[in-house]
N, C-alpha and C. Protein backbone atom coordinates (compact mmCIF):
# COMPACT_ATOMS: atom_id res chain seq x y z
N UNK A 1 -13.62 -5.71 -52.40
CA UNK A 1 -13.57 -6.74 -51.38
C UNK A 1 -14.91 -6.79 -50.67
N UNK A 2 -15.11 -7.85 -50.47
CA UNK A 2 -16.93 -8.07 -50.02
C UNK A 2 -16.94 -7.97 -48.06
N UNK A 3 -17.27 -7.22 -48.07
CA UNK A 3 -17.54 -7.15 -46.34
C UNK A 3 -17.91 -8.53 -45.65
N UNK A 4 -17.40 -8.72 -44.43
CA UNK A 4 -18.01 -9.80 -43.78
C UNK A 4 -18.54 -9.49 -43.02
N UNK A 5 -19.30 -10.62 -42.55
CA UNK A 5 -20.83 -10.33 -41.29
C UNK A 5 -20.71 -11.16 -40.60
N UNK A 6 -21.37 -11.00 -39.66
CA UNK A 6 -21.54 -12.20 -38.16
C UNK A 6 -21.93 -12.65 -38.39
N UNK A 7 -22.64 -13.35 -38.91
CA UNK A 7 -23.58 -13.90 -39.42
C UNK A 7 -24.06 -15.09 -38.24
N UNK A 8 -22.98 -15.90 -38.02
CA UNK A 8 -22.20 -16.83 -37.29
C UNK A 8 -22.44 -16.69 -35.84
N UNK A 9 -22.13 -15.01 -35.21
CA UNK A 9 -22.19 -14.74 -33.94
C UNK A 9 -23.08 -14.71 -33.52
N UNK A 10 -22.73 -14.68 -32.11
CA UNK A 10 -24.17 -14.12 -31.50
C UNK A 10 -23.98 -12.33 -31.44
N UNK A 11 -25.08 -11.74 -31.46
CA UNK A 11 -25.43 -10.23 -31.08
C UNK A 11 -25.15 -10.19 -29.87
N UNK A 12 -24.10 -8.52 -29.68
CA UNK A 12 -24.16 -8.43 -28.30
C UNK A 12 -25.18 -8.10 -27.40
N UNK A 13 -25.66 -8.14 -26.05
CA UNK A 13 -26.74 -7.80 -25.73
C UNK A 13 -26.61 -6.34 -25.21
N UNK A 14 -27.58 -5.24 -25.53
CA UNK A 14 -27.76 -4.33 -25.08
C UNK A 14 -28.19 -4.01 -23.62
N UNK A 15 -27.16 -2.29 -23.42
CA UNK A 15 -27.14 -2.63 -21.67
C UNK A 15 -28.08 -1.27 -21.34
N UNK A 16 -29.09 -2.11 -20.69
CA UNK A 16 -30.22 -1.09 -20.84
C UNK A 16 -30.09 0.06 -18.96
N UNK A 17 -29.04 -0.08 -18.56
CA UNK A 17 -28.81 0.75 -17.29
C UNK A 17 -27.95 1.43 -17.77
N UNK A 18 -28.14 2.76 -16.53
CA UNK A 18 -27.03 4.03 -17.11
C UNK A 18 -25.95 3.63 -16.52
N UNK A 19 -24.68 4.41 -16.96
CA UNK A 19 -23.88 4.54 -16.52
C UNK A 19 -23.97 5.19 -15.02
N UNK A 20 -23.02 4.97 -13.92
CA UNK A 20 -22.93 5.35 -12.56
C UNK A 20 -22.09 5.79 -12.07
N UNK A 21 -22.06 6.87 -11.54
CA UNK A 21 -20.62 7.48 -10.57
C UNK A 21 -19.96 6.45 -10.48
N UNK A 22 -18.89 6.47 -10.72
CA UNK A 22 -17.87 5.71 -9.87
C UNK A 22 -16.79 6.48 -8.69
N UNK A 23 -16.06 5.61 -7.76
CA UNK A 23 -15.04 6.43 -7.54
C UNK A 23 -14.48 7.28 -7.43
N UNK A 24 -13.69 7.10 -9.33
CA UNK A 24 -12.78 8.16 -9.73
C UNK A 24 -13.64 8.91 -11.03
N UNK A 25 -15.19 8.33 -11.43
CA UNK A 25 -15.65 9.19 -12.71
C UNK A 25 -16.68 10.06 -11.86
N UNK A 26 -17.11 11.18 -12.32
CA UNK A 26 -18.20 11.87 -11.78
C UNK A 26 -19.13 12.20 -12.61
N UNK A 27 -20.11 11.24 -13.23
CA UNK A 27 -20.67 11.81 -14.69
C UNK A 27 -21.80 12.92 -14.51
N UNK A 28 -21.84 13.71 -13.40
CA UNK A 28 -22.99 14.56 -12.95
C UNK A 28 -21.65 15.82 -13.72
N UNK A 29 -20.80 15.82 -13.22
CA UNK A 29 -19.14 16.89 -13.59
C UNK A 29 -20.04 17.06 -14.99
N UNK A 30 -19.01 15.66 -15.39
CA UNK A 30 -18.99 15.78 -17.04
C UNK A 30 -20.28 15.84 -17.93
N UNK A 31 -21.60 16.01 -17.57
CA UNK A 31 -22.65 16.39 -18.62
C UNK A 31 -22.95 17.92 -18.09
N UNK A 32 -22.54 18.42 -16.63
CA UNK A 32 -22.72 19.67 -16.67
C UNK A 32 -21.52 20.56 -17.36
N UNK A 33 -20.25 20.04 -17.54
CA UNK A 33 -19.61 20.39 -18.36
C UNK A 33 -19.65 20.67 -20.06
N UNK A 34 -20.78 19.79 -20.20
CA UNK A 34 -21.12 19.08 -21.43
C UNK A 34 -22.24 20.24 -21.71
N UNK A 35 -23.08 20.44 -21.02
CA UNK A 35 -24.15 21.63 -21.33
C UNK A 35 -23.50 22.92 -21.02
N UNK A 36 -22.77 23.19 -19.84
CA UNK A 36 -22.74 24.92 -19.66
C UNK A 36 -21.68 24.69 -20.92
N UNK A 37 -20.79 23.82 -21.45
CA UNK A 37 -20.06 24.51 -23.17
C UNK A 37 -20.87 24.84 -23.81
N UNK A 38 -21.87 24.09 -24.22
CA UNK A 38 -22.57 24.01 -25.25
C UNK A 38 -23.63 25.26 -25.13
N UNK A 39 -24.55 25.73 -24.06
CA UNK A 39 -24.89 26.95 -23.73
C UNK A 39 -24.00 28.40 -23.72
N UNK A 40 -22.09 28.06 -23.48
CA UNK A 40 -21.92 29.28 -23.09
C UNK A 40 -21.28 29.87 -24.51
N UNK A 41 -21.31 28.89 -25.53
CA UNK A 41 -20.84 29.12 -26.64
C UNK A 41 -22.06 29.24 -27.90
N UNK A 42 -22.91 29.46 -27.57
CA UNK A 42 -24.09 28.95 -28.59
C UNK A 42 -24.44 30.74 -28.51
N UNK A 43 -24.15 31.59 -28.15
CA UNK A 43 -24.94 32.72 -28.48
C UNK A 43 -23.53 33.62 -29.33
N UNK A 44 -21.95 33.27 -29.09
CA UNK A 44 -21.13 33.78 -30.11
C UNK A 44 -21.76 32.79 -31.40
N UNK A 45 -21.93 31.65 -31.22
CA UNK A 45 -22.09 30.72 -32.17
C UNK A 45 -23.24 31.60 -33.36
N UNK A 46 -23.80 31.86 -32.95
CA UNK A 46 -25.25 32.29 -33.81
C UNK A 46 -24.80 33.56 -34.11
N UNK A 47 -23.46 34.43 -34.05
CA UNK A 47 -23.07 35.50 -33.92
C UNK A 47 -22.24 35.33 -34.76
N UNK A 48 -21.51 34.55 -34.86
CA UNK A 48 -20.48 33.92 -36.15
C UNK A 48 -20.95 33.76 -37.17
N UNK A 49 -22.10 33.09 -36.79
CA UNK A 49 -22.80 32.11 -38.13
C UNK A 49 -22.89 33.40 -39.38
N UNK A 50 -23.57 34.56 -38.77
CA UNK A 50 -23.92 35.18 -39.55
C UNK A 50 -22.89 35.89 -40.87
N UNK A 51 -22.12 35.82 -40.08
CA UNK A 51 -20.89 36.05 -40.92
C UNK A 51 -19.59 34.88 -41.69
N UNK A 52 -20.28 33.63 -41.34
CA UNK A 52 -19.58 32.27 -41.96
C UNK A 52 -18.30 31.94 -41.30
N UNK A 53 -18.25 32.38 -39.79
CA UNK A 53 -16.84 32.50 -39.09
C UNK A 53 -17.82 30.94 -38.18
N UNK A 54 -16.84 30.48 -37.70
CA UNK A 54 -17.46 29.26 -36.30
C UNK A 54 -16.22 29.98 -35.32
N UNK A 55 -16.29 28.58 -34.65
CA UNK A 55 -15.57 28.99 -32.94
C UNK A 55 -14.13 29.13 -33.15
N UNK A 56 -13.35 28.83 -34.25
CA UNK A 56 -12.08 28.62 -34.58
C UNK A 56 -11.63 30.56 -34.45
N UNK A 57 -12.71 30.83 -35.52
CA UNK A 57 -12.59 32.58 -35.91
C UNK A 57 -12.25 33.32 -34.69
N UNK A 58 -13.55 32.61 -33.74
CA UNK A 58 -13.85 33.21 -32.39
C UNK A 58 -12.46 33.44 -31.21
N UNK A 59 -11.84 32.00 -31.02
CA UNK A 59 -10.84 31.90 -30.84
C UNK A 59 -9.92 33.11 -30.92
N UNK A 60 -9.23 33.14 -32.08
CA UNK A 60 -8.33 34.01 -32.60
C UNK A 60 -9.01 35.53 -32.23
N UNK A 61 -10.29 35.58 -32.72
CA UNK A 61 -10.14 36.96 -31.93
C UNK A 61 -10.32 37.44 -31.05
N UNK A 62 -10.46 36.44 -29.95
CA UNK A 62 -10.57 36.57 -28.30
C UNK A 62 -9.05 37.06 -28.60
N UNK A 63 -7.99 35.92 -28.75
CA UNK A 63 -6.43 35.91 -28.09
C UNK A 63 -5.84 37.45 -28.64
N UNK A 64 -6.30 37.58 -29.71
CA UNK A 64 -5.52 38.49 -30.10
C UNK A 64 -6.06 40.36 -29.70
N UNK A 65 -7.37 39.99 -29.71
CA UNK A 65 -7.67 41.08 -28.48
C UNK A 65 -7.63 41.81 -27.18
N UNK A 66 -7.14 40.26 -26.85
CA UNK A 66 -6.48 40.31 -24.98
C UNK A 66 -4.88 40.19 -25.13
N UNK A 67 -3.93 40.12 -26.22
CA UNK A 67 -2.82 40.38 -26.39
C UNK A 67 -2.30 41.06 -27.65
N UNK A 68 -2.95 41.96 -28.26
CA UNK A 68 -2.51 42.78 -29.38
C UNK A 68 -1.17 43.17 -29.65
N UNK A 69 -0.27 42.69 -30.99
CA UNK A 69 0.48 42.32 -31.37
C UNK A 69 1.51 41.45 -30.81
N UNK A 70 0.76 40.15 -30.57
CA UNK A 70 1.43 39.15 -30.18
C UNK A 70 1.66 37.97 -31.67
N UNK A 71 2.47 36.93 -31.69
CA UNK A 71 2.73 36.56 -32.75
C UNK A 71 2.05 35.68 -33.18
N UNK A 72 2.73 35.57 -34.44
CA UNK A 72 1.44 33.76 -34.72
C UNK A 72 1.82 33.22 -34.47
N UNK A 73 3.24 32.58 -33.78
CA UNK A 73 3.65 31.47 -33.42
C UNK A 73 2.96 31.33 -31.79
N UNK A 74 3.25 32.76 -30.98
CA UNK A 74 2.33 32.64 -29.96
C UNK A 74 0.77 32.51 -29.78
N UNK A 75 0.56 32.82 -31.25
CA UNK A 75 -1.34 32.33 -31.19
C UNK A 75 -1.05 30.82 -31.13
N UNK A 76 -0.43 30.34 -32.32
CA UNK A 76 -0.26 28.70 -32.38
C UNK A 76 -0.04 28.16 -31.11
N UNK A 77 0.79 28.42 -29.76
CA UNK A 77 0.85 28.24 -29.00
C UNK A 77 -0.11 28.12 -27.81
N UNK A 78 -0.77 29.20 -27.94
CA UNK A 78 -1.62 29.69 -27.52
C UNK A 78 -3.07 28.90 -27.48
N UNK A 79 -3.16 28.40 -28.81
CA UNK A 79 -4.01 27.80 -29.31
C UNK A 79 -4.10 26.24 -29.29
N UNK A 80 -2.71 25.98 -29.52
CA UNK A 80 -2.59 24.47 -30.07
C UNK A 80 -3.05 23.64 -30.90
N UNK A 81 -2.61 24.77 -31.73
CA UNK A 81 -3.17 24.04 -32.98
C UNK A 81 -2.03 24.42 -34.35
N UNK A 82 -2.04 23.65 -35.88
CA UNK A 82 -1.29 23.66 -36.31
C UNK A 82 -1.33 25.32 -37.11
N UNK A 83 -0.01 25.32 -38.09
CA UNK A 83 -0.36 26.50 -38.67
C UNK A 83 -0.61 26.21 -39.93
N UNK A 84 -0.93 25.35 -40.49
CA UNK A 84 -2.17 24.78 -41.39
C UNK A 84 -3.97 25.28 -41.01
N UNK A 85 -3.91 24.79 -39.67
CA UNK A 85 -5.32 24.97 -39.39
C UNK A 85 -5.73 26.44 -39.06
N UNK A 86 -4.71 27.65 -38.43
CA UNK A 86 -5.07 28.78 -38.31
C UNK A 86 -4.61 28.96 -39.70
N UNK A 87 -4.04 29.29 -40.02
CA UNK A 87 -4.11 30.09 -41.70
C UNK A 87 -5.30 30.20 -42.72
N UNK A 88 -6.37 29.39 -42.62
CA UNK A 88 -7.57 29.91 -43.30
C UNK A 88 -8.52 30.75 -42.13
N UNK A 89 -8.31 30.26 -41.36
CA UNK A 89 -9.24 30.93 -40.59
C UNK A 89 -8.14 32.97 -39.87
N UNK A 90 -7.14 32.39 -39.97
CA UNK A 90 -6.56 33.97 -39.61
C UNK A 90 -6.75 34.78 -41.29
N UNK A 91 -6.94 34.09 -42.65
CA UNK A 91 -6.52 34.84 -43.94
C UNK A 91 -8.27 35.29 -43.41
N UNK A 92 -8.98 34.47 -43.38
CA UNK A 92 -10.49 34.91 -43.62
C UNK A 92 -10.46 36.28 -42.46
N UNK A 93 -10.12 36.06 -41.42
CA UNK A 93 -10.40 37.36 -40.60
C UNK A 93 -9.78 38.65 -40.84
N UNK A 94 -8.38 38.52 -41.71
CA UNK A 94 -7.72 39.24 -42.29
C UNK A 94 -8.58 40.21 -43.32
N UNK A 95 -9.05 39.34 -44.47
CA UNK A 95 -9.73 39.93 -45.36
C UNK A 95 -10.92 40.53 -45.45
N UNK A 96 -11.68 39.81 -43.61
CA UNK A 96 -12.89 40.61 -43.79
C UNK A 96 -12.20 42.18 -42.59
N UNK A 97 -11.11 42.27 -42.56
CA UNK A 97 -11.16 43.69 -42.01
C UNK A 97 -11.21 43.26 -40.38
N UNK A 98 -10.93 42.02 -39.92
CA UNK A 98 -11.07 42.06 -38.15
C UNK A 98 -9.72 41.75 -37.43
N UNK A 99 -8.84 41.84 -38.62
CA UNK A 99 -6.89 41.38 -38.01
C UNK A 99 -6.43 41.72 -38.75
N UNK A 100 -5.26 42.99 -38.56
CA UNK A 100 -4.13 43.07 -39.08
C UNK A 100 -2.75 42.34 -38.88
N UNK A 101 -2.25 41.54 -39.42
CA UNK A 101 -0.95 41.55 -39.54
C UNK A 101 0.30 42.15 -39.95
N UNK A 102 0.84 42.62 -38.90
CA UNK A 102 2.27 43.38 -39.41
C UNK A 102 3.79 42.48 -39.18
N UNK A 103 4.44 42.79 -40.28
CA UNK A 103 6.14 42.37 -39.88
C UNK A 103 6.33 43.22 -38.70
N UNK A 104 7.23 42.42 -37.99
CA UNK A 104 8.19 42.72 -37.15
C UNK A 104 8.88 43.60 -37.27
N UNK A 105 9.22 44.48 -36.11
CA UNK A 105 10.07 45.66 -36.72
C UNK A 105 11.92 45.14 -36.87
N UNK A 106 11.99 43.93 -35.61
CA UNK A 106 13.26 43.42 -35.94
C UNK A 106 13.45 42.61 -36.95
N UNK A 107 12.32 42.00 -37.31
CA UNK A 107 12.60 40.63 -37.61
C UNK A 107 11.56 40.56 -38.58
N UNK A 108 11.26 40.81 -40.28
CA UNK A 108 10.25 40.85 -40.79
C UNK A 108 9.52 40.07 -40.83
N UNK A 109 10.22 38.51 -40.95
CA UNK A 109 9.60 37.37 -41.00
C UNK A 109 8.35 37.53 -40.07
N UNK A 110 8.62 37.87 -38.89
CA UNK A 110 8.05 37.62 -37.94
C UNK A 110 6.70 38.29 -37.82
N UNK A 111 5.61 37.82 -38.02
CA UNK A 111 4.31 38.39 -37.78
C UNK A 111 3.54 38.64 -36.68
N UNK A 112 3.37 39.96 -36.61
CA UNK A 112 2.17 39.95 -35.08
C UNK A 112 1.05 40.29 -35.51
N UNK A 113 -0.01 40.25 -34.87
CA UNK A 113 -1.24 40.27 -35.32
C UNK A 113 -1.99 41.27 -33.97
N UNK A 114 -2.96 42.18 -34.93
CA UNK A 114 -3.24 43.48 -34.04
C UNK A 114 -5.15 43.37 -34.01
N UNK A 115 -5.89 43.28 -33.79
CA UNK A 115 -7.31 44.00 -33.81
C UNK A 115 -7.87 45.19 -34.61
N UNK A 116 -8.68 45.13 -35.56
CA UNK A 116 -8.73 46.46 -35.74
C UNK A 116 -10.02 46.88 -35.01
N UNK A 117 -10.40 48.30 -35.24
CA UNK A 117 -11.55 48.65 -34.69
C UNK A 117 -13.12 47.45 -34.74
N UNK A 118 -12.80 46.80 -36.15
CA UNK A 118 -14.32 46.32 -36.77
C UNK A 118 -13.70 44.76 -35.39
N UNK A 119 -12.63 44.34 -35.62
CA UNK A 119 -12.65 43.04 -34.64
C UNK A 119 -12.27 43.65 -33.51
N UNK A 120 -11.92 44.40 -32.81
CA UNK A 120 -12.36 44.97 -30.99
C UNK A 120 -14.35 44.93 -30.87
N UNK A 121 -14.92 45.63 -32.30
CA UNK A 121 -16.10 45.40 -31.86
C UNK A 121 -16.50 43.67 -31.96
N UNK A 122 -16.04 43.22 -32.74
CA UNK A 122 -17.11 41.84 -32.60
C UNK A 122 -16.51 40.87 -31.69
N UNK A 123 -15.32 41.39 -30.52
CA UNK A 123 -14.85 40.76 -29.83
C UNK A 123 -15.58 41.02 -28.58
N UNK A 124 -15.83 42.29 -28.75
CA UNK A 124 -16.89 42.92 -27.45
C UNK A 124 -18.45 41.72 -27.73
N UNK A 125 -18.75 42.05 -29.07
CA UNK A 125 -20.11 41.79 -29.37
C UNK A 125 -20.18 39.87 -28.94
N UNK A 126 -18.79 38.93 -29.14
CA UNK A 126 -19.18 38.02 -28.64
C UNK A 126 -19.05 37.63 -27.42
N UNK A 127 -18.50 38.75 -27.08
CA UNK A 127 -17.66 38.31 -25.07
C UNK A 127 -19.14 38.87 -24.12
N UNK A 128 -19.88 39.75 -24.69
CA UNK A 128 -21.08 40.11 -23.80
C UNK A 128 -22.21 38.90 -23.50
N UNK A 129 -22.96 38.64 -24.04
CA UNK A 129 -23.74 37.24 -23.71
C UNK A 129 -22.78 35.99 -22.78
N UNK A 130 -21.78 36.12 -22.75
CA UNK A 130 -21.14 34.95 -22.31
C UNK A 130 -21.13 36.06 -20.97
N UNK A 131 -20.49 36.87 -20.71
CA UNK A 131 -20.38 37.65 -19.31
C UNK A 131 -21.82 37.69 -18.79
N UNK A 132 -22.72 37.84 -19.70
CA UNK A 132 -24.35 38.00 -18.81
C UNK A 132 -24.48 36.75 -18.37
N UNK A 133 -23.89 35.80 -19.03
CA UNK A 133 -24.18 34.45 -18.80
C UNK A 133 -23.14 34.27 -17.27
N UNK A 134 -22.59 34.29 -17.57
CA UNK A 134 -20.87 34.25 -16.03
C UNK A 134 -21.98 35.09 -15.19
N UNK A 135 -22.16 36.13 -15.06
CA UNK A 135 -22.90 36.81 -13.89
C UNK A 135 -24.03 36.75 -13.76
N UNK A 136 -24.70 35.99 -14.76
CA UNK A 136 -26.04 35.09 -13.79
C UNK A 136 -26.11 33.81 -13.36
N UNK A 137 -24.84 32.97 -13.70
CA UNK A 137 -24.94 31.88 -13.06
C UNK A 137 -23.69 32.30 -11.41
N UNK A 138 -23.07 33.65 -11.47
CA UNK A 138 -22.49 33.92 -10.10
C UNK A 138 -23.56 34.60 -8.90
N UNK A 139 -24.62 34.61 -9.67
CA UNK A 139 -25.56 35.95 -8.85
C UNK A 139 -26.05 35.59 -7.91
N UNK A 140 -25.30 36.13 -6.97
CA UNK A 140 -25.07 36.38 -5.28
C UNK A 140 -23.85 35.23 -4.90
N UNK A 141 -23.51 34.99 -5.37
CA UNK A 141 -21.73 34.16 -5.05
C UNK A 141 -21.12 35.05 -4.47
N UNK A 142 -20.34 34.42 -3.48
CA UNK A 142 -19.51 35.41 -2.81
C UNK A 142 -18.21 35.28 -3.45
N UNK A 143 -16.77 36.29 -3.31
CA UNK A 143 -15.68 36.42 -3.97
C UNK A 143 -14.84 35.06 -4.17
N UNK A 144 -15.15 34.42 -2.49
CA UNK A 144 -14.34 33.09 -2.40
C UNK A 144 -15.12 32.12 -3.54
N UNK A 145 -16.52 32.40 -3.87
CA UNK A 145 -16.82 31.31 -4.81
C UNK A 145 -16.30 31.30 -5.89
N UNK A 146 -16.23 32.76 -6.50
CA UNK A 146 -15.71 32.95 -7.70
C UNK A 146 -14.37 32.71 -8.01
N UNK A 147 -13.58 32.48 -6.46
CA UNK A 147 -12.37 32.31 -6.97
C UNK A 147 -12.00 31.05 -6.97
N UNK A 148 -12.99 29.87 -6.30
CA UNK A 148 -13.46 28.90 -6.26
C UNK A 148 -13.56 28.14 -7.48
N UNK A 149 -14.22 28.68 -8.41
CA UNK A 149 -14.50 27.91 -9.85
C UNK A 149 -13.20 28.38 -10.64
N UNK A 150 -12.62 29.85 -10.66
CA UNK A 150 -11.65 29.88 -11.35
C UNK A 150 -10.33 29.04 -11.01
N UNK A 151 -10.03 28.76 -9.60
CA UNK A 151 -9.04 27.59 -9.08
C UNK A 151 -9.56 26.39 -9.95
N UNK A 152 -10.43 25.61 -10.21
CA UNK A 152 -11.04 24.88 -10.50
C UNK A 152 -11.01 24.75 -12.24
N UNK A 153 -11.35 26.02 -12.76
CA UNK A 153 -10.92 25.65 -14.52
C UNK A 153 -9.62 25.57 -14.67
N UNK A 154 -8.71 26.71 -13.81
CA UNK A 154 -7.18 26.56 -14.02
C UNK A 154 -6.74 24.76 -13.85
N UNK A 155 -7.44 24.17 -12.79
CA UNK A 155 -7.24 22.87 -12.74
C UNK A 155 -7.56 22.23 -13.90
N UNK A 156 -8.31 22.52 -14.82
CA UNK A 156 -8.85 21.51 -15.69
C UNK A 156 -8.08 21.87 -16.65
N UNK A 157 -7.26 22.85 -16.84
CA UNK A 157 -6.28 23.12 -18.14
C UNK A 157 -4.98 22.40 -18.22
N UNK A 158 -4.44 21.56 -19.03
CA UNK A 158 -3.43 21.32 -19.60
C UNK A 158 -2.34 21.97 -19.50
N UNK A 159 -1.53 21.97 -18.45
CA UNK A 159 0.02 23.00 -18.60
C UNK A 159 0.82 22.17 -18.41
């Protein structure tokens, strides 16, 4: 089928001003949101790479480090995401030695998933740069600030 063209139209005109606060948008928020992600994740990022894992890997072995033998339905949960999409990325961490999965002792079906020594270390190894990073952008904040921004991400989460 042959594509059609405007041929006919006129071109829209390009809008050569930025966008502006409004109101209810704050676009100063959302590009500093937009850089401290992209900064606070870029040094696990280059930490992954080396090993062919991205942020998905990373993920999973944050959760399952800060809740050891919790399930996969509670990672899925946890995560929100399908169990299509964790299953290559939990088999890959499996096989390189950074998650065990065990049956359930009631319930075999049921899988929990544990840390081993090699993923406690590369959970440490990606959570450090991000903490140097958290305590130099807190350095000299007082307690109320800190509890300030954490009121503040809890706000920005989805519950």
């Amino acid at each position: 089928m042959a594509r059609k063209t405007s041929t006919g139209l006129a071109k829209p005109e390009p809008l050569k001003m930025p966008m502006e606060n409004t109101g209810i948008i704050d676009f100063d928020i959302i590009e500093l949101l937009f850089f401290s992600y992209r900064d606070f994740v870029s040094d696990p990022d280059a930490i992954l790479a080396k090993s062919g894992f991205g942020r998905a890997h990373h993920r999973v072995v944050h959760f399952v480090n800060r809740n050891p033998g919790m399930t996969v339905a509670d990672l899925l949960d946890t995560l929100k995401i399908t169990k299509q999409s964790l299953a290559r990325v939990l088999k890959q961490l499996i096989d390189s030695g950074y998650i065990r999965q065990i049956a359930g002792p009631e319930d075999r079906r049921q899988r929990k998933l544990y840390p081993t020594e090699a993923g406690r270390e590369l959970a440490f190894a990606l959570a450090e740069p991000q903490s140097r990073r958290i305590e130099k952008a807190f350095d000299g904040a007082s307690a109320e600030m800190r509890d300030g921004v954490k009121a503040f991400l809890r706000g920005m989460r989805n519950t």
